[in-house]
C-alpha atoms as a PDB file:
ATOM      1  CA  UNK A   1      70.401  -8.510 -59.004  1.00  0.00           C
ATOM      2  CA  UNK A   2      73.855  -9.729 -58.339  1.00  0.00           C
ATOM      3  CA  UNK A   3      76.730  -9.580 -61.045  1.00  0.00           C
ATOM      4  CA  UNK A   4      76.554 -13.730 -61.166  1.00  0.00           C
ATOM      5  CA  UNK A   5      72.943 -13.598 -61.807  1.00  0.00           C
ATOM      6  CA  UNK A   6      73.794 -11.065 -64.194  1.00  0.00           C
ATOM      7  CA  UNK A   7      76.988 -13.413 -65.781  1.00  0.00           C
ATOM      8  CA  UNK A   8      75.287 -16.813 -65.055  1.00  0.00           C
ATOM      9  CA  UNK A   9      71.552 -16.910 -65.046  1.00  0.00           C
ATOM     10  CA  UNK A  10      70.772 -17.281 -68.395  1.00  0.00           C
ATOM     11  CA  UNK A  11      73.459 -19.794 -68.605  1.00  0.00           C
ATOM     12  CA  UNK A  12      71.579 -22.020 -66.355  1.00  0.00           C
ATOM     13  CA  UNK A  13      68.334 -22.151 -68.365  1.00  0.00           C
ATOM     14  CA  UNK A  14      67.366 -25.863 -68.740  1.00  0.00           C
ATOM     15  CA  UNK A  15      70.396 -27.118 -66.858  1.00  0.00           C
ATOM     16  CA  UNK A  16      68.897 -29.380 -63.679  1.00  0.00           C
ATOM     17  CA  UNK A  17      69.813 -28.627 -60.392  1.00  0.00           C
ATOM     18  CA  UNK A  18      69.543 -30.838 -57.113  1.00  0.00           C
ATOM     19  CA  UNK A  19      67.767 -29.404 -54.576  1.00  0.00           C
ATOM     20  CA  UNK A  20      71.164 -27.738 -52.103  1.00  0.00           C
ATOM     21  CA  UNK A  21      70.074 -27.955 -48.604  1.00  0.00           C
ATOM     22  CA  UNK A  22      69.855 -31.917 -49.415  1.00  0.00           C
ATOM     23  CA  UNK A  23      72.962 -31.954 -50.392  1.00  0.00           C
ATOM     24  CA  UNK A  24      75.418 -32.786 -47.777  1.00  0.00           C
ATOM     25  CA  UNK A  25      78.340 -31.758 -49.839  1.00  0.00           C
ATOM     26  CA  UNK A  26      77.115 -28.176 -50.674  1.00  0.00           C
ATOM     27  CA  UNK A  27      77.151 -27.827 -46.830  1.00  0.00           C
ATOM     28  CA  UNK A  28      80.871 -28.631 -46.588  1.00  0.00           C
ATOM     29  CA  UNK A  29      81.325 -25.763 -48.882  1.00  0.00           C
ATOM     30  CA  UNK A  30      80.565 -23.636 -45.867  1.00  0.00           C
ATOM     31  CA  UNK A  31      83.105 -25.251 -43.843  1.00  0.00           C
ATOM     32  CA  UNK A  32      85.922 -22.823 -45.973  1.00  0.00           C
ATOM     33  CA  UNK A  33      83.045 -19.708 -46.392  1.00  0.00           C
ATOM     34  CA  UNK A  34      80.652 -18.523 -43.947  1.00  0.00           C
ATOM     35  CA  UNK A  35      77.254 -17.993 -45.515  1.00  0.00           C
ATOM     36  CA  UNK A  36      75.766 -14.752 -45.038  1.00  0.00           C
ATOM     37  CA  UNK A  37      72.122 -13.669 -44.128  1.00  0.00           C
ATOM     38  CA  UNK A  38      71.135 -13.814 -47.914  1.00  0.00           C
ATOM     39  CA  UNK A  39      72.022 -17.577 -48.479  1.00  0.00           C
ATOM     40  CA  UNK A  40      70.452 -17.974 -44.954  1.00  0.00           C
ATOM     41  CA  UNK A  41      67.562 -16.396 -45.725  1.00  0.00           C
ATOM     42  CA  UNK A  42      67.376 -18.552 -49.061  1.00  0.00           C
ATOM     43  CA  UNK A  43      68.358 -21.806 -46.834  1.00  0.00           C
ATOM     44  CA  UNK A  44      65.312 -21.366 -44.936  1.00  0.00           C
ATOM     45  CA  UNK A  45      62.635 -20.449 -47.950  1.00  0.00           C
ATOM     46  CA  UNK A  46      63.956 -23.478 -49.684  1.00  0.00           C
ATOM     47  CA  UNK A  47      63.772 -25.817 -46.847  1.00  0.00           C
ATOM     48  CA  UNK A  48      60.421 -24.453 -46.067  1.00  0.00           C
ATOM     49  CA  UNK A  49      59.372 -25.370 -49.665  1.00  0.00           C
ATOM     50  CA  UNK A  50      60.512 -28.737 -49.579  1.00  0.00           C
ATOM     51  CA  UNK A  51      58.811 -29.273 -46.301  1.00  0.00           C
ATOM     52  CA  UNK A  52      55.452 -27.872 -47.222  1.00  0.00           C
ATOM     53  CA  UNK A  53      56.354 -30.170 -50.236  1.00  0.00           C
ATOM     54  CA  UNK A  54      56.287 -33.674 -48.360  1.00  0.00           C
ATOM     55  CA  UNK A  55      53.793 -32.560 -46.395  1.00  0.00           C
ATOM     56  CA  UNK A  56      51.142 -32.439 -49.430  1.00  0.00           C
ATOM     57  CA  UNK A  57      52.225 -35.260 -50.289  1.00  0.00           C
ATOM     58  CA  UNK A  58      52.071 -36.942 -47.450  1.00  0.00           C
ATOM     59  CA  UNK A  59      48.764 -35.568 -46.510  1.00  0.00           C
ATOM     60  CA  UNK A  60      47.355 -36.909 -50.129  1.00  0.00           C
ATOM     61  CA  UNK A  61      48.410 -40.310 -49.504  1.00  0.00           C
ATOM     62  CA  UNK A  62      46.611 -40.055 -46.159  1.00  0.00           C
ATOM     63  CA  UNK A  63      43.357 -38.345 -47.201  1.00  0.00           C
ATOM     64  CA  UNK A  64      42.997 -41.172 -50.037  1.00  0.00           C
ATOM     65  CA  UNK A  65      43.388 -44.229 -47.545  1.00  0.00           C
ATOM     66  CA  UNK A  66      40.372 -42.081 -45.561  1.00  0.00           C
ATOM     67  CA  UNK A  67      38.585 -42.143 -49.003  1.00  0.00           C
ATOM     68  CA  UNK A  68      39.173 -45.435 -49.556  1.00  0.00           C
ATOM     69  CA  UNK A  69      37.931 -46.473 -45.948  1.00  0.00           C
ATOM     70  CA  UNK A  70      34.282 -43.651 -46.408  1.00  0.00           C
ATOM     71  CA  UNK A  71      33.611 -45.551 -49.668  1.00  0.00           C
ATOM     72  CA  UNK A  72      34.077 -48.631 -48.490  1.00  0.00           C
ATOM     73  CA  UNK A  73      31.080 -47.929 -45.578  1.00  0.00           C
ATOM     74  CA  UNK A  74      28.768 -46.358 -47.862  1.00  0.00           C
ATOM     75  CA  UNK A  75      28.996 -49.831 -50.398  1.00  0.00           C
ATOM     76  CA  UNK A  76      28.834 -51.949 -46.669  1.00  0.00           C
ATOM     77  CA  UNK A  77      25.685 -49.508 -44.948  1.00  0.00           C
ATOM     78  CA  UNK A  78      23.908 -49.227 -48.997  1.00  0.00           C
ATOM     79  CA  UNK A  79      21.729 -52.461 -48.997  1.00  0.00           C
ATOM     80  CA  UNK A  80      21.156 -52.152 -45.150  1.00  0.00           C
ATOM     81  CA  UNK A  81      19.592 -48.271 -45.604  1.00  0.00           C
ATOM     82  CA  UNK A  82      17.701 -49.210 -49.040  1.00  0.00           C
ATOM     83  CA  UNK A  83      16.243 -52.414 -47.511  1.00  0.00           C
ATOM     84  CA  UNK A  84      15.428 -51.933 -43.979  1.00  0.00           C
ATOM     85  CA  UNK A  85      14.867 -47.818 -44.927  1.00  0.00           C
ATOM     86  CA  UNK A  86      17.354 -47.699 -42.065  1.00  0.00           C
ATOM     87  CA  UNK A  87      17.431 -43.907 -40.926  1.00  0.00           C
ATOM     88  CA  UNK A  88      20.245 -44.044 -38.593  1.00  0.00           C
ATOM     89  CA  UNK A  89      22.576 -46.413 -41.674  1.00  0.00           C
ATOM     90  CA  UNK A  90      21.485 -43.972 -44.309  1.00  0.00           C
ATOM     91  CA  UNK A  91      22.456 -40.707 -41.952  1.00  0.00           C
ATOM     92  CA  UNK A  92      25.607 -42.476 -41.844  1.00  0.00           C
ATOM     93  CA  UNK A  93      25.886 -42.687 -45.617  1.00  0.00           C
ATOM     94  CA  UNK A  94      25.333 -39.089 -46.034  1.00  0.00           C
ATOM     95  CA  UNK A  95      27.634 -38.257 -43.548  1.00  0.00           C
ATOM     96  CA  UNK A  96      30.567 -40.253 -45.368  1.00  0.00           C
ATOM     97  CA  UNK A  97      28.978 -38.936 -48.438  1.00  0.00           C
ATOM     98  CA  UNK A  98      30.123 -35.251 -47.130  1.00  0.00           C
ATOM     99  CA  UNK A  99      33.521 -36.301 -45.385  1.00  0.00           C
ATOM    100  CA  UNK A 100      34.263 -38.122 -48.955  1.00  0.00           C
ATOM    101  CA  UNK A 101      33.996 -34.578 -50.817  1.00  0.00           C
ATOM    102  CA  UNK A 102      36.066 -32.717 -48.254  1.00  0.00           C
ATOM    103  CA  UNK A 103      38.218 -35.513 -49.131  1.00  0.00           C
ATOM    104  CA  UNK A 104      38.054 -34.570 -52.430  1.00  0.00           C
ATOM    105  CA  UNK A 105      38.302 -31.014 -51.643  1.00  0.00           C
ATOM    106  CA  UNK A 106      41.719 -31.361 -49.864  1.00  0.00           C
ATOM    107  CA  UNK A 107      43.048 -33.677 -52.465  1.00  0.00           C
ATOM    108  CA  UNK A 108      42.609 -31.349 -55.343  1.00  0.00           C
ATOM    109  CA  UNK A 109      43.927 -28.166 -52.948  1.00  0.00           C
ATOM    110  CA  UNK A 110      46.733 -30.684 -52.343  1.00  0.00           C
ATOM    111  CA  UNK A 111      47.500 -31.632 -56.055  1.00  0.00           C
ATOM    112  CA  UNK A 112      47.337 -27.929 -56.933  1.00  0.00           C
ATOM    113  CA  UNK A 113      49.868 -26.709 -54.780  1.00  0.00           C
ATOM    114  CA  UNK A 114      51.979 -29.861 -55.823  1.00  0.00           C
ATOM    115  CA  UNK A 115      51.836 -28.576 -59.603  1.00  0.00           C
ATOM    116  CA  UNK A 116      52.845 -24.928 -58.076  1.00  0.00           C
ATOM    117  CA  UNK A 117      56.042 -26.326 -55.862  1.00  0.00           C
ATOM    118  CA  UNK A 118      58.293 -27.347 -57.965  1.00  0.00           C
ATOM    119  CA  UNK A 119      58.642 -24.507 -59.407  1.00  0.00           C
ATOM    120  CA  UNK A 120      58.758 -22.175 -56.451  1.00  0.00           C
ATOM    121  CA  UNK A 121      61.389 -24.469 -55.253  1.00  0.00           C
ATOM    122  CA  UNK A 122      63.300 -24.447 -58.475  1.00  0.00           C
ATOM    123  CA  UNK A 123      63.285 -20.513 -57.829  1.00  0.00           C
ATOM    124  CA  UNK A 124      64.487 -20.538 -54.686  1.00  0.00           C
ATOM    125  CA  UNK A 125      67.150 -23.238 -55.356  1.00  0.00           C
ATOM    126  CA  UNK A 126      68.648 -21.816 -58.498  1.00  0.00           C
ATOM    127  CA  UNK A 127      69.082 -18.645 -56.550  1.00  0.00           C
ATOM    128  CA  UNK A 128      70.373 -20.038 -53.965  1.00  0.00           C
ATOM    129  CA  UNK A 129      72.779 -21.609 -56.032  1.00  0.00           C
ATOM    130  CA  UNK A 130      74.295 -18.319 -57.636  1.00  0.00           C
ATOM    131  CA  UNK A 131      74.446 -17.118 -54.099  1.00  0.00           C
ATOM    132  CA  UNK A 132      76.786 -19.364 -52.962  1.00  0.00           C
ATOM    133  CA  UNK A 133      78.854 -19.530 -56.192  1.00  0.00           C
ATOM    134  CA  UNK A 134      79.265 -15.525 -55.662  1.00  0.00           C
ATOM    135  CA  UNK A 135      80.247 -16.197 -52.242  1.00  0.00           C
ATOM    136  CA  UNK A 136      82.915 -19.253 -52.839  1.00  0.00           C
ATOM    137  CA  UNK A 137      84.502 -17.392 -55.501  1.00  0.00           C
ATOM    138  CA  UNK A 138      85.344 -14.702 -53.434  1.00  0.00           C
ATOM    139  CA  UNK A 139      86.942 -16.802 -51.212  1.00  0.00           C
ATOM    140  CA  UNK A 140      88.603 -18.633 -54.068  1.00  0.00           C
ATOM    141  CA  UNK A 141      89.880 -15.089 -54.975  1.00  0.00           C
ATOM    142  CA  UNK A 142      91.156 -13.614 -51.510  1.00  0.00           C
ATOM    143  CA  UNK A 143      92.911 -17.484 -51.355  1.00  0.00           C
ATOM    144  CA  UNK A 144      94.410 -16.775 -54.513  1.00  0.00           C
ATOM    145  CA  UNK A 145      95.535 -13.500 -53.513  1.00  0.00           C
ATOM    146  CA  UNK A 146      97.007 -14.875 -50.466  1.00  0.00           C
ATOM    147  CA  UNK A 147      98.891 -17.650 -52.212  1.00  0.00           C
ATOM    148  CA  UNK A 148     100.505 -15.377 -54.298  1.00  0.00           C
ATOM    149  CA  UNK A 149     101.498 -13.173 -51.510  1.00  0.00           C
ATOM    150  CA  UNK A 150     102.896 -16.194 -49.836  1.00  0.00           C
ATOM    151  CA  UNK A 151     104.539 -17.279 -52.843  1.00  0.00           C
ATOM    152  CA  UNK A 152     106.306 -14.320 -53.416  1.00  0.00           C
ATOM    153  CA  UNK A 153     107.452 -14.209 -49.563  1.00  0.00           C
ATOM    154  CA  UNK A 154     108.886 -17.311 -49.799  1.00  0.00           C
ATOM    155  CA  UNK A 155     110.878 -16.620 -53.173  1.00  0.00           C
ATOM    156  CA  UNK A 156     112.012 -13.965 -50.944  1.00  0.00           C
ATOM    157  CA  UNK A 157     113.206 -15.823 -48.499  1.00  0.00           C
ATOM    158  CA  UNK A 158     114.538 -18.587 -50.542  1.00  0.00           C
ATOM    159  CA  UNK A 159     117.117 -15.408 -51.857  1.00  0.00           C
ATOM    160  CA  UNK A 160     117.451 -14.305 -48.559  1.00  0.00           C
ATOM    161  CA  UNK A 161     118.242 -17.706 -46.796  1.00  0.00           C
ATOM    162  CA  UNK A 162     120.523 -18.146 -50.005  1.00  0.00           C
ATOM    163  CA  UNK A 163     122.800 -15.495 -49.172  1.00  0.00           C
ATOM    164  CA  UNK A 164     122.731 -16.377 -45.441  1.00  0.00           C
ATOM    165  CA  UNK A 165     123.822 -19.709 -46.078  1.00  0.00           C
ATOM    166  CA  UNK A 166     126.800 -18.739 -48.113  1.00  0.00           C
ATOM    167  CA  UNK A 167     127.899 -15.836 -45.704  1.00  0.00           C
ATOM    168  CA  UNK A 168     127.692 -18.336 -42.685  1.00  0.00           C
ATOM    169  CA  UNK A 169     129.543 -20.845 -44.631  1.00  0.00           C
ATOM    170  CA  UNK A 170     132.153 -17.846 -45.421  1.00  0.00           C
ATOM    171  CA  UNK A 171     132.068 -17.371 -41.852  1.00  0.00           C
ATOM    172  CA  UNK A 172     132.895 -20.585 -40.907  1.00  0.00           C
ATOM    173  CA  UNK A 173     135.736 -20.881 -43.433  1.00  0.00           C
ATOM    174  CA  UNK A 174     137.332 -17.948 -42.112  1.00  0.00           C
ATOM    175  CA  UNK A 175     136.943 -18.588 -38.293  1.00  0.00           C
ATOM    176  CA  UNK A 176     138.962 -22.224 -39.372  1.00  0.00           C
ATOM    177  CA  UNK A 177     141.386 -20.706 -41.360  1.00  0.00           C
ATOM    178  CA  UNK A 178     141.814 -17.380 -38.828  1.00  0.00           C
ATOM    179  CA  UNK A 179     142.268 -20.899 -35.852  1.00  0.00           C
ATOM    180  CA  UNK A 180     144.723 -22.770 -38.127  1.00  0.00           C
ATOM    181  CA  UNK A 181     146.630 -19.377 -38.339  1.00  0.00           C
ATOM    182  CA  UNK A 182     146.768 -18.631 -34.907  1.00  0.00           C
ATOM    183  CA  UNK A 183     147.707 -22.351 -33.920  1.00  0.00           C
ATOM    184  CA  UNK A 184     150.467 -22.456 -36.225  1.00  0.00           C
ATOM    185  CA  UNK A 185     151.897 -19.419 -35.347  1.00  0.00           C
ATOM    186  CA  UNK A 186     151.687 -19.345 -31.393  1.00  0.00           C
ATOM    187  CA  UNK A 187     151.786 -23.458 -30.945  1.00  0.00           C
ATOM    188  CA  UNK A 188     149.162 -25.440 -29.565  1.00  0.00           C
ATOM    189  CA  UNK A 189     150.007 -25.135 -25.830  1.00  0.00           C
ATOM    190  CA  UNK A 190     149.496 -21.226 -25.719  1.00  0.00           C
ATOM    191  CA  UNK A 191     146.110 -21.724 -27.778  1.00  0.00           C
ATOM    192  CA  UNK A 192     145.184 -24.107 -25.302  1.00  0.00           C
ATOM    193  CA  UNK A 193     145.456 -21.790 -22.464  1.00  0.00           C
ATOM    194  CA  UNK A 194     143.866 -19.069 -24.610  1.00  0.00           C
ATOM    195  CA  UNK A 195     140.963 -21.395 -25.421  1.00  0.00           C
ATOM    196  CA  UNK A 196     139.741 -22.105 -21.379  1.00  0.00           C
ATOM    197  CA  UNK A 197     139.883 -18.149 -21.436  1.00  0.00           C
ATOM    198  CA  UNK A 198     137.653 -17.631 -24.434  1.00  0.00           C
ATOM    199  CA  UNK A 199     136.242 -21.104 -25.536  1.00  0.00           C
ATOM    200  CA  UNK A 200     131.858 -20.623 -26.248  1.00  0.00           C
ATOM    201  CA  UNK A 201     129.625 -21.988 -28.214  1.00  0.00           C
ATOM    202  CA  UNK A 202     131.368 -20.439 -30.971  1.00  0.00           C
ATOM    203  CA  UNK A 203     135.192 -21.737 -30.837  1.00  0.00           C
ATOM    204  CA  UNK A 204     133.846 -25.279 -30.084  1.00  0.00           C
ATOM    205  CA  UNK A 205     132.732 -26.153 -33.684  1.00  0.00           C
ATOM    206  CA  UNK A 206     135.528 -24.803 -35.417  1.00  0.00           C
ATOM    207  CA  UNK A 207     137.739 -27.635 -36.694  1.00  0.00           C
ATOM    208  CA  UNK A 208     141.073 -26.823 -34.734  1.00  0.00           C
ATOM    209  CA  UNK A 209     143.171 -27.925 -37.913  1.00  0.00           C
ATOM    210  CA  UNK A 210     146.506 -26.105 -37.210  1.00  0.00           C
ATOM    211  CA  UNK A 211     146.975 -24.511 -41.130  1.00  0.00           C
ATOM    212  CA  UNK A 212     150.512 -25.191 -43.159  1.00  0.00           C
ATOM    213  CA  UNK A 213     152.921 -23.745 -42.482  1.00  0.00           C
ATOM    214  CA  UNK A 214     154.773 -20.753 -44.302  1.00  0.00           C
ATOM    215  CA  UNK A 215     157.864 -23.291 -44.993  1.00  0.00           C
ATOM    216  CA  UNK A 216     155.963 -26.173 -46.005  1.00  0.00           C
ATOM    217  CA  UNK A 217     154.262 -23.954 -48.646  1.00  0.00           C
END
């Protein structure tokens, strides 16, 4: 027995279940978690079940129209044996006589195994049942876990980007000021030249705002 049959099962006394394999939504719940050869095996005992299930009934509801049809010939072929002592009508009574209680036979075979069904098939389904709970809430756990791996790589990263942020902003301050500086102190013509030498990716963004000047501070 599983730890959720131990947790659950006595939990679930009385509570009414739908039958799972008829339930398209419990089979979405395997779109997130495989099922594994115990639920399988369960899957296919259940839907067995249910099919031997609508098959008595079925059968029942066939066997009675057949009944229905017998004893209707032996009331139609009765006056025509008694009166005319009609050997070949009254062999044909008998016989209907018989098929009617095989009829019979089958119906009550039928009927029993009805009363035995639901049950089995409650079994199976409740079983089924804490099988895939145990097997979702696993998942549910190893997503949980993962979330709050994720969430604590992200908080790291949120720090980290943080910081990076505010050194390349640093970066950027002092590349404009460390431009102004040079502009103001060598002119704009020699930076200029300097700048075809050495202009990238780099020098291009910097805002070339020549800084004050020593007198005008």
């Amino acid at each position: 027995m599983s730890r959720t049959d131990d947790i659950y099962k006595p939990a679930l006394v009385g509570k009414k279940i739908p039958v799972l394999t008829l339930d398209n939504k419990w089979h979405h719940l395997f779109t997130q978690a495989e099922p594994d050869k115990h639920i399988n095996r369960l899957v296919d005992e259940l839907n067995e079940l249910v099919k031997r299930q609508g098959k008595a009934n079925t059968e029942i509801k066939e066997i009675k129209k057949l009944k229905k049809k017998l004893m209707q010939e032996i009331v139609e072929n009765a006056s025509e044996a008694s009166l005319e002592n009609d050997l070949k009508a009254q062999k044909k009574a008998d016989e209907s006589k018989r098929l009617i209680n095989e009829c019979n036979e089958k119906i009550e075979a039928y009927e029993d195994e009805l009363l035995e069904l639901p049950g089995e098939i409650d079994r199976v389904n409740r079983e089924l049942m804490l099988a895939t709970m145990e097997i979702c809430y696993d998942r549910l756990k190893e997503n949980e876990k993962e979330i709050e791996e994720t969430a604590k790589w992200i908080a790291k990263i949120r720090v980290e980007l943080k910081k990076k942020l505010i050194r390349k902003q640093e970066k950027e301050l002092m590349n404009q000021e460390l431009y102004a500086y040079m502009h103001d102190i060598f002119g704009a013509d020699v930076i200029d030249i300097f700048d075809m030498k050495y202009q990238g990716p780099q020098t291009e963004n910097i805002e070339k705002k020549p800084a004050e000047s020593k007198e005008n501070k």
